[in-house]
N, C-alpha and C. Protein backbone atom coordinates (compact mmCIF):
# COMPACT_ATOMS: atom_id res chain seq x y z
N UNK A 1 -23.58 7.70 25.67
CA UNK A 1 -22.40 7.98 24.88
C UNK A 1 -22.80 8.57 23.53
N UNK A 2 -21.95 9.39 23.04
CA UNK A 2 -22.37 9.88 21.78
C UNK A 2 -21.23 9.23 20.43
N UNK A 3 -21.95 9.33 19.36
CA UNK A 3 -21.67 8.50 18.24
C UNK A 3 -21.08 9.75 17.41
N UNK A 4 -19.86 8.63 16.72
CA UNK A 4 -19.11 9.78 15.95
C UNK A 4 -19.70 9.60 14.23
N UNK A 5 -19.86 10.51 13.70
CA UNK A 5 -20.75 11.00 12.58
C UNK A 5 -20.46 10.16 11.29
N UNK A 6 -18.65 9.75 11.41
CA UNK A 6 -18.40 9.44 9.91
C UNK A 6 -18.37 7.70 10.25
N UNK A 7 -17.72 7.02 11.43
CA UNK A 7 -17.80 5.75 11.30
C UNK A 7 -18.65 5.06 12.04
N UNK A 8 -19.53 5.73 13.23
CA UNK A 8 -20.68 5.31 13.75
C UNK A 8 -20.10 4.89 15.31
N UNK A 9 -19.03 4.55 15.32
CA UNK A 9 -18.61 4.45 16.88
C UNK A 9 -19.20 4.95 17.92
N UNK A 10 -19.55 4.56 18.78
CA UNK A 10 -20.12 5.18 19.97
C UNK A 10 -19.04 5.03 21.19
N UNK A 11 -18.37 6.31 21.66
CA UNK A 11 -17.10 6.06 22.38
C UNK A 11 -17.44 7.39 23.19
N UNK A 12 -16.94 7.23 24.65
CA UNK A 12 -16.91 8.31 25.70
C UNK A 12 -16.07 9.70 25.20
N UNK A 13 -14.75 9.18 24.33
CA UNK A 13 -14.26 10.43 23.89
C UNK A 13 -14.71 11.29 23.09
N UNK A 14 -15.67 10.91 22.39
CA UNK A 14 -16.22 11.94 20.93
C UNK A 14 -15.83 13.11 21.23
N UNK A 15 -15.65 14.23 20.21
CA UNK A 15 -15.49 15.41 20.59
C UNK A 15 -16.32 15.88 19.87
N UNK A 16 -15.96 17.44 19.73
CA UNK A 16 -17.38 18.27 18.89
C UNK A 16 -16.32 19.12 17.97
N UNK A 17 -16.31 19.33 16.68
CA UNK A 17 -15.97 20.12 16.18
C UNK A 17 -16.73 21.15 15.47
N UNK A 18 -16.86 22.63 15.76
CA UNK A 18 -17.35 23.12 15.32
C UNK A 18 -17.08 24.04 14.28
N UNK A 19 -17.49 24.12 12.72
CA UNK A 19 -17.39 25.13 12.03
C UNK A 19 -17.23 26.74 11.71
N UNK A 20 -16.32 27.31 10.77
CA UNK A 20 -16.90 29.03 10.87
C UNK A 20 -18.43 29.30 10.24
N UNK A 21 -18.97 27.98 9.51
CA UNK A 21 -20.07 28.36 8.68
C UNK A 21 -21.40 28.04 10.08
N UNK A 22 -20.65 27.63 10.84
CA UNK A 22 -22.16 27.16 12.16
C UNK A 22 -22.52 25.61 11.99
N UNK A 23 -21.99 24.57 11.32
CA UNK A 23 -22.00 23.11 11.84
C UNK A 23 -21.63 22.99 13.13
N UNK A 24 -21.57 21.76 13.24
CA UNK A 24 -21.28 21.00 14.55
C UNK A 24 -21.16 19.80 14.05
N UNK A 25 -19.82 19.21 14.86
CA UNK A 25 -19.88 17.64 13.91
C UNK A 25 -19.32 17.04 15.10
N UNK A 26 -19.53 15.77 15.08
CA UNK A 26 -18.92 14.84 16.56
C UNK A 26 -18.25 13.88 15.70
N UNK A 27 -16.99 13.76 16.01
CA UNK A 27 -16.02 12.55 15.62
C UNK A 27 -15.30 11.91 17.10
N UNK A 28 -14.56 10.39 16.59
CA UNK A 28 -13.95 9.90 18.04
C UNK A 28 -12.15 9.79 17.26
N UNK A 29 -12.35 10.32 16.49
CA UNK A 29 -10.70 10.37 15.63
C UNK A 29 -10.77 11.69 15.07
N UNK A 30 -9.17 11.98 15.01
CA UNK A 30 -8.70 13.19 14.11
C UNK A 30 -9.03 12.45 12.84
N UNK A 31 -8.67 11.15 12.60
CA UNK A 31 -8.99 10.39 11.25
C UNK A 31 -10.64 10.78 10.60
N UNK A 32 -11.01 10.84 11.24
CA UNK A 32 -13.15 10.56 11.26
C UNK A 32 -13.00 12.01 10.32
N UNK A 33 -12.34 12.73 11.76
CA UNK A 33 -13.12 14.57 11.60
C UNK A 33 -12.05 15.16 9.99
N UNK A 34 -11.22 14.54 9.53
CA UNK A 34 -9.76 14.90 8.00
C UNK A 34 -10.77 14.22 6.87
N UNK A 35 -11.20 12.92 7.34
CA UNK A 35 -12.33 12.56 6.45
C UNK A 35 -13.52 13.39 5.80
N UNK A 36 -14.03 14.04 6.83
CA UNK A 36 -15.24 14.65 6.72
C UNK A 36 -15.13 15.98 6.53
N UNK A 37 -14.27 16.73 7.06
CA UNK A 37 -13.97 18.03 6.74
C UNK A 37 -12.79 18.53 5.99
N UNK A 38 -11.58 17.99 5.52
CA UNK A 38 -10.60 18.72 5.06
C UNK A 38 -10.57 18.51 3.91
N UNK A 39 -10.35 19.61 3.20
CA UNK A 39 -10.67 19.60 1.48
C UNK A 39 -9.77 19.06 0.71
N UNK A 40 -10.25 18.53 -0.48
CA UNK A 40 -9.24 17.43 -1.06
C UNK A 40 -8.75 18.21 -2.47
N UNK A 41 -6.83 17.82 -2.27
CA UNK A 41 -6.13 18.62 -3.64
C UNK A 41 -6.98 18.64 -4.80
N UNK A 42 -7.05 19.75 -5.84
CA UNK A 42 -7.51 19.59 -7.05
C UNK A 42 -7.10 18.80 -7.91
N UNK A 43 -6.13 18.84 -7.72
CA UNK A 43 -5.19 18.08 -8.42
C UNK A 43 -5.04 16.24 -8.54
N UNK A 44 -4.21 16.18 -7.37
CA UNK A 44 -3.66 14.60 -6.77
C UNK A 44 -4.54 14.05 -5.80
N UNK A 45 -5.83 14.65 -5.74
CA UNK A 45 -6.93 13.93 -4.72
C UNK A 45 -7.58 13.98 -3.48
N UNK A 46 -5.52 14.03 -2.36
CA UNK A 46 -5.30 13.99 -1.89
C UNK A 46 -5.93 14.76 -0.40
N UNK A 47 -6.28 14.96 1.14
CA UNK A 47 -6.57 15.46 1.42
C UNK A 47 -5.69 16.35 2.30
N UNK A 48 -5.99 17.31 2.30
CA UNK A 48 -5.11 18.77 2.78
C UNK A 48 -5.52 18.75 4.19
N UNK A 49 -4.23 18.48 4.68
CA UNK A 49 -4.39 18.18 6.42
C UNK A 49 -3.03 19.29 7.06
N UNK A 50 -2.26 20.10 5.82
CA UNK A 50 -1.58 20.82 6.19
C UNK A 50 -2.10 22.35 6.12
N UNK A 51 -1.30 23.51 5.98
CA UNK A 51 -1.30 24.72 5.22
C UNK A 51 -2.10 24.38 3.79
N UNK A 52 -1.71 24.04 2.85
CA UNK A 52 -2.23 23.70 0.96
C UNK A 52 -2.13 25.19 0.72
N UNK A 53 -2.48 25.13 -0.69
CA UNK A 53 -2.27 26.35 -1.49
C UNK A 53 -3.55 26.62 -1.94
N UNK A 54 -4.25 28.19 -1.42
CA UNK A 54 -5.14 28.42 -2.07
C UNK A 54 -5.14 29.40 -3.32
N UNK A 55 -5.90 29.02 -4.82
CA UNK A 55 -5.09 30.32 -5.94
C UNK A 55 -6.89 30.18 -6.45
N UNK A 56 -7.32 31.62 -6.08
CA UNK A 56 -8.87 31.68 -6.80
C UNK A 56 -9.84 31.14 -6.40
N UNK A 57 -9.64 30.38 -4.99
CA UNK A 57 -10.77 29.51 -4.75
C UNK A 57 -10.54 28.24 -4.75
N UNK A 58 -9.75 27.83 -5.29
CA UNK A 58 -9.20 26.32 -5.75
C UNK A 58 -8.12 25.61 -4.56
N UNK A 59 -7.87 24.80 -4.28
CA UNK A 59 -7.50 24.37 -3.03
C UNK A 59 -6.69 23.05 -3.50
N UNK A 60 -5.06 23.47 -2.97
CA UNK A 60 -4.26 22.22 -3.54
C UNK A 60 -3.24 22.05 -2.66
N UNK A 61 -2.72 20.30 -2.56
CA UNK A 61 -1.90 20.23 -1.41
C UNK A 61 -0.61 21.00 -1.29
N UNK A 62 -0.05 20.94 -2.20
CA UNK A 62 1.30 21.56 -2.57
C UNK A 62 1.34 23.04 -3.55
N UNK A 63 2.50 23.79 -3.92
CA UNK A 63 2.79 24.14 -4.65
C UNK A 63 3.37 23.42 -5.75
N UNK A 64 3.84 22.27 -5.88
CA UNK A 64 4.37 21.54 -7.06
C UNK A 64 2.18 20.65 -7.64
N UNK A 65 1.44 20.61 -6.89
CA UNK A 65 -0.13 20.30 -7.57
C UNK A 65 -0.93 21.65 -8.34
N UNK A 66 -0.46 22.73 -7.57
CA UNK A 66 -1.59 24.02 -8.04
C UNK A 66 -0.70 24.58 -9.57
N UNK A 67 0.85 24.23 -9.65
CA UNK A 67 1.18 24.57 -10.84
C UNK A 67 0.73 23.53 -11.78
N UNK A 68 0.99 21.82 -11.35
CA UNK A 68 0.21 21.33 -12.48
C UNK A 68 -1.16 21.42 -13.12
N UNK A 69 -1.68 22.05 -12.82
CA UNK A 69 -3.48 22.33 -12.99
C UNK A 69 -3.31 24.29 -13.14
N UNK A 70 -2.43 24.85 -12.86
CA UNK A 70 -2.26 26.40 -13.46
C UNK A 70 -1.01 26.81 -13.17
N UNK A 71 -0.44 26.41 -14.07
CA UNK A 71 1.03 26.95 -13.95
C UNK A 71 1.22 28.66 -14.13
N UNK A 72 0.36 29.46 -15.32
CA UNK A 72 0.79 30.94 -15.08
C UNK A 72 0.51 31.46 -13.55
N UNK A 73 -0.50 30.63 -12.54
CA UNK A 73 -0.45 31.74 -11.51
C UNK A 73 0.30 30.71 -10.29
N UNK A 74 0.35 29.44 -10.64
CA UNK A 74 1.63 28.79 -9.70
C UNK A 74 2.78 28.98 -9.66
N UNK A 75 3.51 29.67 -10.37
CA UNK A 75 4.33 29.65 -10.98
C UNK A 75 5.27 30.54 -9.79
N UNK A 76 4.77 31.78 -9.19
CA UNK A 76 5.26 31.81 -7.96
C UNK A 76 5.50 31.03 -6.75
N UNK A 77 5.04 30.19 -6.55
CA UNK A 77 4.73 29.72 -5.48
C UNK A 77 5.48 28.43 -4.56
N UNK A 78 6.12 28.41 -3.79
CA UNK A 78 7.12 27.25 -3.75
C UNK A 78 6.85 26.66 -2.69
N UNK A 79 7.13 25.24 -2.76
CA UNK A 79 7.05 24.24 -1.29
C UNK A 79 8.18 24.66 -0.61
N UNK A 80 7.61 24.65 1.22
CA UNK A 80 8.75 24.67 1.84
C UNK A 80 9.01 23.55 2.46
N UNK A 81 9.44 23.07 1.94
CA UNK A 81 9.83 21.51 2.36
C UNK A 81 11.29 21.27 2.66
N UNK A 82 12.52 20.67 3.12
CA UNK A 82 13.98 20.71 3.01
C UNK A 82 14.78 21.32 4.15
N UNK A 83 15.89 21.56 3.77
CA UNK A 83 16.66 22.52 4.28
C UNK A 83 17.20 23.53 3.78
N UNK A 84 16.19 24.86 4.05
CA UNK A 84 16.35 25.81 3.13
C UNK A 84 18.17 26.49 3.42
N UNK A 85 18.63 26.04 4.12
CA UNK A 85 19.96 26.56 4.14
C UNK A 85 20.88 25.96 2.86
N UNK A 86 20.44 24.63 2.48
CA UNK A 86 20.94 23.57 1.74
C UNK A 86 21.00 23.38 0.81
């Protein structure tokens, strides 16, 4: 059986996720592999398991996080969250 990378489990399901940079990583959770790979808001911490907002390189969950940390170039940018009919 193979062992998943971030909590050590050794489980028949592991999978393999592989990178655009050429890693390879084995997790037995989507939890393991959000841990280890998905980049965390600049802002609120948080880790970006959706779309996020990228402005320059910088990587944030929302449009209401990338304006608090740069509002002249957030300042476009809006959550779609709701009912945009509404």
């Amino acid at each position: 059986m193979r062992k998943c990378e971030v909590c050590g489990n050794e489980y028949w399901g592991v999978f393999e996720i592989r990178t655009a940079g050429g890693g390879v990583h084995l997790f037995d959770s989507f939890e393991c592999a959000i841990t280890k790979l998905a980049p965390v808001c600049e802002h609120c911490g948080c880790r970006i398991i959706g779309h996020g907002v990228e402005i320059n390189g910088r990587f944030f969950c929302s449009a209401h996080c990338a304006r608090a940390v740069d509002e002249s170039k957030g300042q476009q940018l809006r959550d779609a969250v709701g009912n945009p009919a509404g």
